[in-house]
N, C-alpha and C. Protein backbone atom coordinates (compact mmCIF):
# COMPACT_ATOMS: atom_id res chain seq x y z
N UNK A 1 113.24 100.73 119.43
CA UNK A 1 111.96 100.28 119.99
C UNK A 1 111.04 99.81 118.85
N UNK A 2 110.60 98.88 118.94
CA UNK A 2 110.01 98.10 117.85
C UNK A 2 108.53 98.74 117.49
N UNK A 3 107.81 98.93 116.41
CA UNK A 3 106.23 99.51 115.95
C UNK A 3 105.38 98.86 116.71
N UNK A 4 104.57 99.51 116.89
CA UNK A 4 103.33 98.77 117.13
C UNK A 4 102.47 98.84 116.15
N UNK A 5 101.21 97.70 115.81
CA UNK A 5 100.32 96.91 114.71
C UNK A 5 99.64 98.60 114.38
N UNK A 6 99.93 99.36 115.46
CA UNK A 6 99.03 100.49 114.97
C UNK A 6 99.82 101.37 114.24
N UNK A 7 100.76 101.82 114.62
CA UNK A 7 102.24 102.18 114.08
C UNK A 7 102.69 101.68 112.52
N UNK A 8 102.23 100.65 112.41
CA UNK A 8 102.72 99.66 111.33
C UNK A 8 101.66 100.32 110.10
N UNK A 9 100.48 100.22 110.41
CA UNK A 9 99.41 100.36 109.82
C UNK A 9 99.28 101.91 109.39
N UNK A 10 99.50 102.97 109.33
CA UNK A 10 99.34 104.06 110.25
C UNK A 10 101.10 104.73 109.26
N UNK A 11 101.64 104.48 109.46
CA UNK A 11 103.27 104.92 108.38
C UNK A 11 102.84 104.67 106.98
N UNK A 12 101.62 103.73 106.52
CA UNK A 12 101.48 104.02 104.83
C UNK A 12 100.69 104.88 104.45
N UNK A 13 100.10 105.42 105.57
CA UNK A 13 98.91 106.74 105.27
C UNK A 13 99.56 108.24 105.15
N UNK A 14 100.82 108.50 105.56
CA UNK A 14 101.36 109.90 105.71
C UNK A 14 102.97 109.47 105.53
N UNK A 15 103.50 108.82 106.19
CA UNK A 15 104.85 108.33 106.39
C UNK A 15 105.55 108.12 105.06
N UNK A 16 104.94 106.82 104.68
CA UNK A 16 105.28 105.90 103.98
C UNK A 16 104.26 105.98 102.78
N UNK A 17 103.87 106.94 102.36
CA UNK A 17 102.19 106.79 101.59
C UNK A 17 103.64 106.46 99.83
N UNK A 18 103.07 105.54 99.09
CA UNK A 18 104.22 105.17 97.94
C UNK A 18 104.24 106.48 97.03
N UNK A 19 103.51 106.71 95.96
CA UNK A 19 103.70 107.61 95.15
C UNK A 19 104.28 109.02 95.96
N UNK A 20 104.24 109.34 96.96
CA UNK A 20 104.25 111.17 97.49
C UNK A 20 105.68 110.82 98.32
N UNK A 21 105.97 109.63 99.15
CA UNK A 21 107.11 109.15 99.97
C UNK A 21 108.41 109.15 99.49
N UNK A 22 107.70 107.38 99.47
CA UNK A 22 108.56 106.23 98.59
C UNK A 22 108.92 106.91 97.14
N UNK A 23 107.97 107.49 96.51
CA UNK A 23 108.53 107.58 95.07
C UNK A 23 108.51 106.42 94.04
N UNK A 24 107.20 105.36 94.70
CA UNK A 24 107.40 103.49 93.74
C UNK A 24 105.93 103.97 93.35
N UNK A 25 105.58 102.86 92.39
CA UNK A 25 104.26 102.60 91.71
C UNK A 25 104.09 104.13 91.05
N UNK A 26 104.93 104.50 90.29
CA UNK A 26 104.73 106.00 89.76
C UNK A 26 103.89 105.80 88.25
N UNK A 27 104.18 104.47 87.71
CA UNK A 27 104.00 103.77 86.31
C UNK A 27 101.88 104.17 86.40
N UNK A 28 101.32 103.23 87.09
CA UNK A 28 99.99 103.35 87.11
C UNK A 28 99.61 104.44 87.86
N UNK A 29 100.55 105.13 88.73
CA UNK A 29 99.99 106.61 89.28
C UNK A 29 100.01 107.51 87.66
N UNK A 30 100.64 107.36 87.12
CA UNK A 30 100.60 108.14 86.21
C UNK A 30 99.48 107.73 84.95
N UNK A 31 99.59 106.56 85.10
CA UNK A 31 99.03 105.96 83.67
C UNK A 31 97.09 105.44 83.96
N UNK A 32 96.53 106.03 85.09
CA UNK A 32 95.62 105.09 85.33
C UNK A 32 94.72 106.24 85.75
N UNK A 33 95.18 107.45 86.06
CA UNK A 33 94.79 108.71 87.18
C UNK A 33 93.60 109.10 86.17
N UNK A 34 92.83 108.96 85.48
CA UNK A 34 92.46 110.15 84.39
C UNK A 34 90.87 110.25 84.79
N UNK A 35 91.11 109.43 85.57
CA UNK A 35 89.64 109.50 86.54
C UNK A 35 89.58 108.66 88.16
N UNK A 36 88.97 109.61 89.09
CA UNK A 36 88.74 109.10 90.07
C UNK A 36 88.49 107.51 90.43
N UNK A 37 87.95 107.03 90.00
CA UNK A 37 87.19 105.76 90.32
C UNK A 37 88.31 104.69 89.20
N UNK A 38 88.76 105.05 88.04
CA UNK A 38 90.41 104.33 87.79
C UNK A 38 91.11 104.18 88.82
N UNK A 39 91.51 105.41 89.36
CA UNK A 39 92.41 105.37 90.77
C UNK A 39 91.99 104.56 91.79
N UNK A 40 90.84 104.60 92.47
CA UNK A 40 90.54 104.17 93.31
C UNK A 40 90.40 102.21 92.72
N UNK A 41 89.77 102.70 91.90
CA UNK A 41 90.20 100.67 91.31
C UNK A 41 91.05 99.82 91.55
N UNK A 42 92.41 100.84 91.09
CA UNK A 42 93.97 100.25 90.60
C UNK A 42 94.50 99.99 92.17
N UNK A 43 94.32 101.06 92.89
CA UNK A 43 94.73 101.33 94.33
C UNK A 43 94.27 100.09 95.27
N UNK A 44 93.02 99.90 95.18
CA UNK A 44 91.82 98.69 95.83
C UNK A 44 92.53 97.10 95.12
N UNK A 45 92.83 97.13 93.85
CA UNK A 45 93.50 95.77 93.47
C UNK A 45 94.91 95.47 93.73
N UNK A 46 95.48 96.73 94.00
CA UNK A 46 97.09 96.77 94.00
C UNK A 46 96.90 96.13 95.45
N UNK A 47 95.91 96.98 96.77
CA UNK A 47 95.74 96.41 98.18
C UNK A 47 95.65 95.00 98.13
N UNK A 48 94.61 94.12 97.38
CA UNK A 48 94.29 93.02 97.69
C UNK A 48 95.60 91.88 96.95
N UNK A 49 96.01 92.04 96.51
CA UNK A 49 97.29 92.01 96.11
C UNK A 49 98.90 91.86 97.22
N UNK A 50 98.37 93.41 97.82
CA UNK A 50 99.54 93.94 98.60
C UNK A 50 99.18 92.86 100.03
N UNK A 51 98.06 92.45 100.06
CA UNK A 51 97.93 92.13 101.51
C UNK A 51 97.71 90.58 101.57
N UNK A 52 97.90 90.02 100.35
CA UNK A 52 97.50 88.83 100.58
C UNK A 52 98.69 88.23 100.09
N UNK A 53 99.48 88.55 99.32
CA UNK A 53 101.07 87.70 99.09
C UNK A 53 101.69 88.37 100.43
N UNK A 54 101.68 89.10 101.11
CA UNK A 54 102.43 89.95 102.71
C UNK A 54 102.17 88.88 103.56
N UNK A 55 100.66 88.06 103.56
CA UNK A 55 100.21 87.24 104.74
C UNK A 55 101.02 85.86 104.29
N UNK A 56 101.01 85.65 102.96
CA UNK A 56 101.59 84.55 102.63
C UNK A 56 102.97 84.32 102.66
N UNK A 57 103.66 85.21 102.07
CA UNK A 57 105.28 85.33 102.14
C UNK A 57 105.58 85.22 103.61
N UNK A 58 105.07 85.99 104.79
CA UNK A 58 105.20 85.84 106.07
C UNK A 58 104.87 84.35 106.59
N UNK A 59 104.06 83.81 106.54
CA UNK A 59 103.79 82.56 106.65
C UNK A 59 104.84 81.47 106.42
N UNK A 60 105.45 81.72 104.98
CA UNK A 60 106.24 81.16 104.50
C UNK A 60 107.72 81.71 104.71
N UNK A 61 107.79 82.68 105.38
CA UNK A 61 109.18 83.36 105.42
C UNK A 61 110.35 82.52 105.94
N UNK A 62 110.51 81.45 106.27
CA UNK A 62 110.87 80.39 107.06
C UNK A 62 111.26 79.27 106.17
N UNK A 63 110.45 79.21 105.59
CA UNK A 63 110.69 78.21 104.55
C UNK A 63 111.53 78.03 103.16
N UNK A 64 111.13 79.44 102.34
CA UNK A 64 111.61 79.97 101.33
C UNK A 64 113.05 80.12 101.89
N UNK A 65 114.40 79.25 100.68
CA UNK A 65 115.52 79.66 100.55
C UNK A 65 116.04 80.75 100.41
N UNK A 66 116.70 81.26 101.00
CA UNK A 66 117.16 82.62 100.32
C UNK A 66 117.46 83.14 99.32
N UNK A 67 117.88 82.14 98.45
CA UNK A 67 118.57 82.33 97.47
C UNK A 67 118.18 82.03 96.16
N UNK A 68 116.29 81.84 96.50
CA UNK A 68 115.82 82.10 95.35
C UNK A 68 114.34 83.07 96.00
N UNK A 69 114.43 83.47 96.72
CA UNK A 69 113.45 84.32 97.85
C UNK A 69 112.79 85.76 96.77
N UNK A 70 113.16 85.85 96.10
CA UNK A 70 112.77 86.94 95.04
C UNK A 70 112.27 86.31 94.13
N UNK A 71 112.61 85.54 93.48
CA UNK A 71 111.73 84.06 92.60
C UNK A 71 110.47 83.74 93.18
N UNK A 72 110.74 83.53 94.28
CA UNK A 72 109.20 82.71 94.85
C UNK A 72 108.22 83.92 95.55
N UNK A 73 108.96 85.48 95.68
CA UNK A 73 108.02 86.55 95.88
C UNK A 73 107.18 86.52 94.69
N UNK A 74 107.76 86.40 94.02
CA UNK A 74 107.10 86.87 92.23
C UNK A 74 106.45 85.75 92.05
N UNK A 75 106.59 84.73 92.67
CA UNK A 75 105.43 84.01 92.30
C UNK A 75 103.93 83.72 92.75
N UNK A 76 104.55 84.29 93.91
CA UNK A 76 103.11 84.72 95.07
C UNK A 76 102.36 86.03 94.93
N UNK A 77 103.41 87.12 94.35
CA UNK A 77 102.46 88.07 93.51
C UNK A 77 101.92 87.58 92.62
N UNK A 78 102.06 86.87 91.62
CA UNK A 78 101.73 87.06 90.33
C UNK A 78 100.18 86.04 90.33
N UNK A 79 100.40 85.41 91.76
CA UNK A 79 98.89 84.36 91.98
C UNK A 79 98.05 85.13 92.53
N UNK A 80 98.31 86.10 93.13
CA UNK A 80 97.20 86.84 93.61
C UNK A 80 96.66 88.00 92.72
N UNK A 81 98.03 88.31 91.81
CA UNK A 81 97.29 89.30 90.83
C UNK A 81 96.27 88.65 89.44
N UNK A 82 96.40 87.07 89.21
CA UNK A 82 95.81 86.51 88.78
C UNK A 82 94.26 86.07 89.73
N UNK A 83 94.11 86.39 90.25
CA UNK A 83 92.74 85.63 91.11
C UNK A 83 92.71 87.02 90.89
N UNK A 84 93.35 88.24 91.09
CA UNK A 84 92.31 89.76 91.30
C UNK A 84 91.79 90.17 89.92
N UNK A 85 92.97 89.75 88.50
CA UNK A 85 92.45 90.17 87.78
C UNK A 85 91.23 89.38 86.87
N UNK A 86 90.75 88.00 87.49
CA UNK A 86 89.11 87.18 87.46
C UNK A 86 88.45 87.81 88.06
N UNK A 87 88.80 88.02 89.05
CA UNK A 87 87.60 88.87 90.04
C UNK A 87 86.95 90.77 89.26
N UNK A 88 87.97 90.93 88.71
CA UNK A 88 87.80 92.25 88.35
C UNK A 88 87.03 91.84 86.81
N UNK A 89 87.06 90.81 86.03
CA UNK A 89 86.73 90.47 84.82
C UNK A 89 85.18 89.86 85.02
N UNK A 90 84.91 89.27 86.42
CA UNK A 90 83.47 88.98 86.85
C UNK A 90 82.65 89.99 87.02
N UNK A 91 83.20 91.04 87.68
CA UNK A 91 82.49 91.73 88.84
C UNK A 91 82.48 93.40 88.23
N UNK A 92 83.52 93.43 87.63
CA UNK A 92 84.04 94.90 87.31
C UNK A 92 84.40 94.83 85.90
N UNK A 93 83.84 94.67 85.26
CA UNK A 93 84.14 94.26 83.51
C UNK A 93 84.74 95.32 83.29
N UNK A 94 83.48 96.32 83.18
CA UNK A 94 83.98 97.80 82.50
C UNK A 94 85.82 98.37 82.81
N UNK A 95 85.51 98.46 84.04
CA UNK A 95 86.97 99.02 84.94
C UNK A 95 87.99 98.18 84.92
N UNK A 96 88.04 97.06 84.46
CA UNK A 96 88.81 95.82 83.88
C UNK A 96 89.49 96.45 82.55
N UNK A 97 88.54 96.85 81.80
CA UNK A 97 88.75 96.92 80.31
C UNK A 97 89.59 98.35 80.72
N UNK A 98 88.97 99.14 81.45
CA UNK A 98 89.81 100.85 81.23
C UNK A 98 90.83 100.65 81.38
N UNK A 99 91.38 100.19 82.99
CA UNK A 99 92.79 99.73 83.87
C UNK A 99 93.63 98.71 82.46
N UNK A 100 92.98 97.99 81.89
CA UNK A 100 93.92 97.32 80.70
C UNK A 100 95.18 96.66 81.51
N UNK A 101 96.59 97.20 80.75
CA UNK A 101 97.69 96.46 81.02
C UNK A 101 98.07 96.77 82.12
N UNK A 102 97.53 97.44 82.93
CA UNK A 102 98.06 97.85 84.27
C UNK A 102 97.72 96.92 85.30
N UNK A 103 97.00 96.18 85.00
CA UNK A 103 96.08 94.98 85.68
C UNK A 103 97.41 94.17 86.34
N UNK A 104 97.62 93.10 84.90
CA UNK A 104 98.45 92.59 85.07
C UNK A 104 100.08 93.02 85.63
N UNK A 105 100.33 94.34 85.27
CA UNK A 105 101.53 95.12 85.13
C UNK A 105 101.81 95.04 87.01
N UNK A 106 100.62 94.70 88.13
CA UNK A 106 100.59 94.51 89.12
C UNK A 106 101.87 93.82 89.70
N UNK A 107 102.11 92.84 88.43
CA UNK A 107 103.46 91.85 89.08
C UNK A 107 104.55 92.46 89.34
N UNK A 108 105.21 93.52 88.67
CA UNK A 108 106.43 93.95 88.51
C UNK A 108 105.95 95.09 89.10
N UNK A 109 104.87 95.81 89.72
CA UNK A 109 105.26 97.14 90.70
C UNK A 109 105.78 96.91 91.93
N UNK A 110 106.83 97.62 92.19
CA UNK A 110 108.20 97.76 92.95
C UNK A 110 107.58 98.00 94.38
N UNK A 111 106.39 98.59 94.90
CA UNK A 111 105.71 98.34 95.95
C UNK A 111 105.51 97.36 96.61
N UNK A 112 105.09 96.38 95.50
CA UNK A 112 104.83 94.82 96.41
C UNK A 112 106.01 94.06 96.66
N UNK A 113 106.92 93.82 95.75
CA UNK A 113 108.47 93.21 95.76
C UNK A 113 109.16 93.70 97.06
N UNK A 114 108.89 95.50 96.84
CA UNK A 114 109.45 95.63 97.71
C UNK A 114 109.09 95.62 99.22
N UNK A 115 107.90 95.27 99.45
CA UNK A 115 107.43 94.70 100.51
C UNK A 115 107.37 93.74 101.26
N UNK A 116 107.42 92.87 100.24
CA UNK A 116 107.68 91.48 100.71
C UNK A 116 109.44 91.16 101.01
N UNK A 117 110.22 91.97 100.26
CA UNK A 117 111.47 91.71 100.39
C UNK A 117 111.62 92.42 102.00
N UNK A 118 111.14 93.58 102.06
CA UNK A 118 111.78 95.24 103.43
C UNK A 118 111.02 94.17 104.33
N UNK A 119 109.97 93.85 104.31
CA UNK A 119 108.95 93.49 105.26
C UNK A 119 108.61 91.81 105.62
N UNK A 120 107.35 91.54 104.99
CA UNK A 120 106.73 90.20 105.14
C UNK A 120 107.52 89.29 105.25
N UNK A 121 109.08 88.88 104.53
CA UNK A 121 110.08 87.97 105.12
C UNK A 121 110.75 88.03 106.44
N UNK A 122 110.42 89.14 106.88
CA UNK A 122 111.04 89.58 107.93
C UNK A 122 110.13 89.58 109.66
N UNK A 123 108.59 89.83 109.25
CA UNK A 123 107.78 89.82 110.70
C UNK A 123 106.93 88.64 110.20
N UNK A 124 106.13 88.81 111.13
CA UNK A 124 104.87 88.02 111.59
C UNK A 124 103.69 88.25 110.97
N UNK A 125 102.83 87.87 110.87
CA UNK A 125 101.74 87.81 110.27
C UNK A 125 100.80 88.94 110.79
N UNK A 126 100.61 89.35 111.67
CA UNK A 126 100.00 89.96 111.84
C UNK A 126 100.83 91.38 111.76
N UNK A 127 101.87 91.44 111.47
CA UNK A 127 102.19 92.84 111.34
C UNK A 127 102.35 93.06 109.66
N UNK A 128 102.76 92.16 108.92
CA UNK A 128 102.50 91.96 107.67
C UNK A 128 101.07 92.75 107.42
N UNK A 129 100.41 92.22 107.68
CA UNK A 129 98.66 92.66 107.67
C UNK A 129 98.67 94.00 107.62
N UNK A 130 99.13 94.42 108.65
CA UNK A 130 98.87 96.28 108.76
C UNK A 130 99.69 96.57 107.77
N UNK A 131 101.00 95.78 107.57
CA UNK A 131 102.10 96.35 106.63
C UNK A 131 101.29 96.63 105.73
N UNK A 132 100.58 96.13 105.28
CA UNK A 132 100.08 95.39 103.73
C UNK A 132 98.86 96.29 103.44
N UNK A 133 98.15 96.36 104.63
CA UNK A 133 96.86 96.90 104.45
C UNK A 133 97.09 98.52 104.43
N UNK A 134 98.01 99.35 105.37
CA UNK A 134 98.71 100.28 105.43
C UNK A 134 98.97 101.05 103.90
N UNK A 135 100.56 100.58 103.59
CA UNK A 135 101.01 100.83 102.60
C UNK A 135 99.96 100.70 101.18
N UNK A 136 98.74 100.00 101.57
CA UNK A 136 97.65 99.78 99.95
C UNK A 136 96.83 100.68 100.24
N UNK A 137 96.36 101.02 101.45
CA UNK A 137 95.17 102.05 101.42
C UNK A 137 95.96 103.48 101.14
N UNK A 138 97.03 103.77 101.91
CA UNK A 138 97.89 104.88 101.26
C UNK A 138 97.87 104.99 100.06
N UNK A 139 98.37 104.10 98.85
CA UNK A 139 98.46 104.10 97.50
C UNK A 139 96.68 104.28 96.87
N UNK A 140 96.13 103.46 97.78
CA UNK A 140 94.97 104.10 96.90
C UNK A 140 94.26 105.67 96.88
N UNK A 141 94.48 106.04 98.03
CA UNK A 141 94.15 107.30 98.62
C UNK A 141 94.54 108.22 97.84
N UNK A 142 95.75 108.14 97.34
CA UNK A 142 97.01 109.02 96.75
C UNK A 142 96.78 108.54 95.59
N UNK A 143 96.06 107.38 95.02
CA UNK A 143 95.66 107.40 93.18
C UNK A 143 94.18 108.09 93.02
N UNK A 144 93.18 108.02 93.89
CA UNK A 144 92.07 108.34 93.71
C UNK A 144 91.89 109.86 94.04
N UNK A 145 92.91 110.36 94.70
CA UNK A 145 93.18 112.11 95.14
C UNK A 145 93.91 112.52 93.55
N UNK A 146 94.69 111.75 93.41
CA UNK A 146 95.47 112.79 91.92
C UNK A 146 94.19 112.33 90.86
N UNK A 147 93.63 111.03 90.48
CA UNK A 147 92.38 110.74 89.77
C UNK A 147 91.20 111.93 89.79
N UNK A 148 90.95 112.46 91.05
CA UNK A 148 89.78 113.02 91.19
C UNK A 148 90.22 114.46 90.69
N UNK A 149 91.44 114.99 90.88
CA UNK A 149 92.06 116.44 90.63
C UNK A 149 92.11 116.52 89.11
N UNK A 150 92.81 115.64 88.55
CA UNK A 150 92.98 115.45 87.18
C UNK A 150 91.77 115.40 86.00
N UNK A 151 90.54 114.40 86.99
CA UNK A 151 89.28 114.38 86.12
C UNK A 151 88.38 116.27 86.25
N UNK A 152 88.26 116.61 87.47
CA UNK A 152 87.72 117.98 88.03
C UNK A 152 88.39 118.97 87.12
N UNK A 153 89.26 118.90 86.70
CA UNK A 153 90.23 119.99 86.21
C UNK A 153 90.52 119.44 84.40
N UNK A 154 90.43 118.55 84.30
CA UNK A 154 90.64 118.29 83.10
C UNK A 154 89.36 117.84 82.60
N UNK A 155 88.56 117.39 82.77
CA UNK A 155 86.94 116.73 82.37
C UNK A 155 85.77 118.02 82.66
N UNK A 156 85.93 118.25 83.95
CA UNK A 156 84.66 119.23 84.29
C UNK A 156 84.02 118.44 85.04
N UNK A 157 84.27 117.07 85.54
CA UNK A 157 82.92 116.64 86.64
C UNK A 157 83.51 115.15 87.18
N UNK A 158 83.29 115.07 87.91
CA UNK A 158 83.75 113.76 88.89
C UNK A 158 83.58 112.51 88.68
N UNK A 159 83.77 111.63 88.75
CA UNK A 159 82.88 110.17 88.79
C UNK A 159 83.25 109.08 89.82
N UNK A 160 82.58 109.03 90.59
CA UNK A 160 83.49 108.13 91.88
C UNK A 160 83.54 106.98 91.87
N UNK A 161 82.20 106.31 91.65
CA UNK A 161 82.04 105.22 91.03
C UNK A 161 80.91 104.92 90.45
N UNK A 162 80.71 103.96 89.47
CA UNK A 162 79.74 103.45 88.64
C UNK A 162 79.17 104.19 87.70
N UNK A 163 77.83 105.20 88.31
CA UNK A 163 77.14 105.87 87.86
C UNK A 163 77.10 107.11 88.75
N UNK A 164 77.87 107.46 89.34
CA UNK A 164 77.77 108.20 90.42
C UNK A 164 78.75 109.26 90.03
N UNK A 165 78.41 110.11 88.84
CA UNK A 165 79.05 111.87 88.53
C UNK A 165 77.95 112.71 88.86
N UNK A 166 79.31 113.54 89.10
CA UNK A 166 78.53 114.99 89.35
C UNK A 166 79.31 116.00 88.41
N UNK A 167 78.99 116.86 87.95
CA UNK A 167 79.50 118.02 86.80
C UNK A 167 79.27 119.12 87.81
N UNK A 168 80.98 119.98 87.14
CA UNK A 168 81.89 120.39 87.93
C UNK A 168 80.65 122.36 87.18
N UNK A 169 80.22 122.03 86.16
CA UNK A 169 79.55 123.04 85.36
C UNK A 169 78.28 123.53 86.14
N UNK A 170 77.43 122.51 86.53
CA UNK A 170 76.31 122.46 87.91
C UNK A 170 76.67 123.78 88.89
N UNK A 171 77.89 123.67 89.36
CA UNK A 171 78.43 124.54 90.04
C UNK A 171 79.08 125.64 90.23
N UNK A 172 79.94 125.79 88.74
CA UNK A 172 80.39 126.73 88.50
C UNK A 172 80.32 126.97 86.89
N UNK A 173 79.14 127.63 86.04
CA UNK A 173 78.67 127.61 85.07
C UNK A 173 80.01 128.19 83.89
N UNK A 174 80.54 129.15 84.42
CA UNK A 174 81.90 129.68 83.41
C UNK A 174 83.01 128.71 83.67
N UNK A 175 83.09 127.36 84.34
CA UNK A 175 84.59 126.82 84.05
C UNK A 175 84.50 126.00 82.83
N UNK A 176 85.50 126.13 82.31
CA UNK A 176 86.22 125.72 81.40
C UNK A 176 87.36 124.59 81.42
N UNK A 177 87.41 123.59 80.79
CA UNK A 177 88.11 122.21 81.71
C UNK A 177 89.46 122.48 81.05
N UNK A 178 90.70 121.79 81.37
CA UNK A 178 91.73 122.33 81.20
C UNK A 178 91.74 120.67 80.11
N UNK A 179 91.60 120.20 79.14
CA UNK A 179 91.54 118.75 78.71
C UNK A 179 93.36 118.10 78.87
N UNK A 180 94.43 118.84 78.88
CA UNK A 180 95.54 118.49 78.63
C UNK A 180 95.67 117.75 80.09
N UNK A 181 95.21 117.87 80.99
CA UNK A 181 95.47 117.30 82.64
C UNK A 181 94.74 115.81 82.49
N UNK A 182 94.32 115.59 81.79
CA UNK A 182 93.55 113.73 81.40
C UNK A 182 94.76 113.43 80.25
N UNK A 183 95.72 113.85 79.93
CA UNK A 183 96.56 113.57 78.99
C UNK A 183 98.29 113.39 79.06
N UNK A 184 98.97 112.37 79.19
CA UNK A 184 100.38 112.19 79.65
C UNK A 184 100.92 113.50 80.10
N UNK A 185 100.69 114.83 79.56
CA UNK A 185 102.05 116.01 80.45
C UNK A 185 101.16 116.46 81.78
N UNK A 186 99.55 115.96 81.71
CA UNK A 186 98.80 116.66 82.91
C UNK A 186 99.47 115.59 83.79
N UNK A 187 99.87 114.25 83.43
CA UNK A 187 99.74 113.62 84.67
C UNK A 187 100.94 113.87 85.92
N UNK A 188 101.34 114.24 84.66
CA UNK A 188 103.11 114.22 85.14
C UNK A 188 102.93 116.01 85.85
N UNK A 189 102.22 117.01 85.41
CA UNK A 189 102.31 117.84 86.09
C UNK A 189 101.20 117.86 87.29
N UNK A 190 100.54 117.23 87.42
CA UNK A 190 99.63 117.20 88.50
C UNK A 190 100.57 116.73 89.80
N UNK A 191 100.88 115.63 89.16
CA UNK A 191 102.18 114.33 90.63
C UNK A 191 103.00 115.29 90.95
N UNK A 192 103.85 116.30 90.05
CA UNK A 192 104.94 117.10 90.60
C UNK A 192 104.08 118.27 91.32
N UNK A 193 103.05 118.76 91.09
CA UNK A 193 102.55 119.46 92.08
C UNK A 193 102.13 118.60 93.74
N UNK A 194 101.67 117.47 93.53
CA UNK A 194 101.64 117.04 94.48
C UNK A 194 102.58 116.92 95.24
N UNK A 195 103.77 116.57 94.80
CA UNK A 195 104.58 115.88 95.43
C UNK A 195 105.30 117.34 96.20
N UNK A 196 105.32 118.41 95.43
CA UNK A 196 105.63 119.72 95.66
C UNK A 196 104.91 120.21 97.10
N UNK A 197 103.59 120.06 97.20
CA UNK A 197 102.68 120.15 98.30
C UNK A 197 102.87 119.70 99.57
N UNK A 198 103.23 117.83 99.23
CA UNK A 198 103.51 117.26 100.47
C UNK A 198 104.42 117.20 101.31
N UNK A 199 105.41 117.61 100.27
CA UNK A 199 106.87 117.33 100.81
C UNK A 199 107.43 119.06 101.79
N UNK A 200 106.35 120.60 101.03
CA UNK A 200 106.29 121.20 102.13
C UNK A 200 105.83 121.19 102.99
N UNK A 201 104.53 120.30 102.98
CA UNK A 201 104.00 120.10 104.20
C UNK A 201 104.40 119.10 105.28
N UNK A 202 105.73 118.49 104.77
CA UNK A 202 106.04 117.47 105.34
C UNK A 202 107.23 118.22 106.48
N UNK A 203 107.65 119.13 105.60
CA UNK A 203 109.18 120.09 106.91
C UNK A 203 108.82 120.69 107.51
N UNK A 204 106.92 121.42 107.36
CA UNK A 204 106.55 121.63 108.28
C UNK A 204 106.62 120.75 109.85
């Protein structure tokens, strides 16, 4: 029995969510987390990204040869990760500069490829959409949740966006920040706790 647009939309939030699921885009889950509002950045550009080569490849799914159909995915990512990463260099300087090579690194995460390959060649445009929009708000959710754990626990205070922290000390005057969790073995032990979490809560 075939999904419905709500169904579609709706499997990247719990189902299908990439980093905790799938097990893809682990590179900038790991490399980008060290604050909330990183996460939520990377997650928000990876979406606009995820949802706008999905509408296009679908569009075009018809057209594109097969047999160079992975060629011309990558080329429809790599135009939209170019228009996101101007937009992020106008608008978002700062968070441009933090995110760095991960910006670009957009082309080759295995999320979008593999989306456009499992998916967008395959339906309609409008299910593309939820595909797209689905599977990106999941990923961001799940970068800006390990971002926010990692900064709280390793920093001492939040930052969600812009100018907008709060200190974790305000509240609880004796904590002490753990600094190694903002640092390559926290990231990697934070994700395996997560992933530890979801996946019992998932056989529940």
């Amino acid at each position: 029995m075939p999904k419905t647009l709500v169904q579609e939309f709706t499997k990247g939030l719990w189902e299908e969510i990439p980093p905790f699921r799938l097990v893809l885009g682990l590179c900038p889950t790991l490399g980008v987390t060290t604050s909330m509002e990183n996460g939520l950045g990377m997650g928000l550009a990876t979406t606009f990204v995820l949802v706008f080569s999905n509408i296009l490849i679908s569009m075009l799914r018809n057209i594109i040869p097969s047999k160079v159909r992975i060629a011309c995915f990558i080329i429809v990512i790599a135009t939209f990760v170019t228009v996101v990463e101007l937009l992020m260099q106008a608008y978002t300087y700062a968070l441009f500069l933090r995110l760095g090579v991960f910006i670009p690194l957009i082309v080759v995460n295995c999320i979008l490829l593999g989306r456009a390959e499992a998916f967008a060649c395959k339906n309609t445009m409008a299910y593309s959409i939820a595909d797209g929009l689905g599977i990106g708000i999941g990923y961001t959710l799940a970068l800006g949740a390990l971002g926010a754990i990692r900064e709280v626990l390793g920093k001492g205070s939040l930052t969600v966006w812009g100018d907008m922290s709060y200190g974790v000390a305000s509240v609880f005057p004796s904590f002490h920040p753990f600094g190694f969790l903002v640092q390559a073995p926290g990231a990697f032990i934070c994700l395996g706790l997560m992933l530890c979490i979801l996946n019992a809560i998932g056989k529940k």
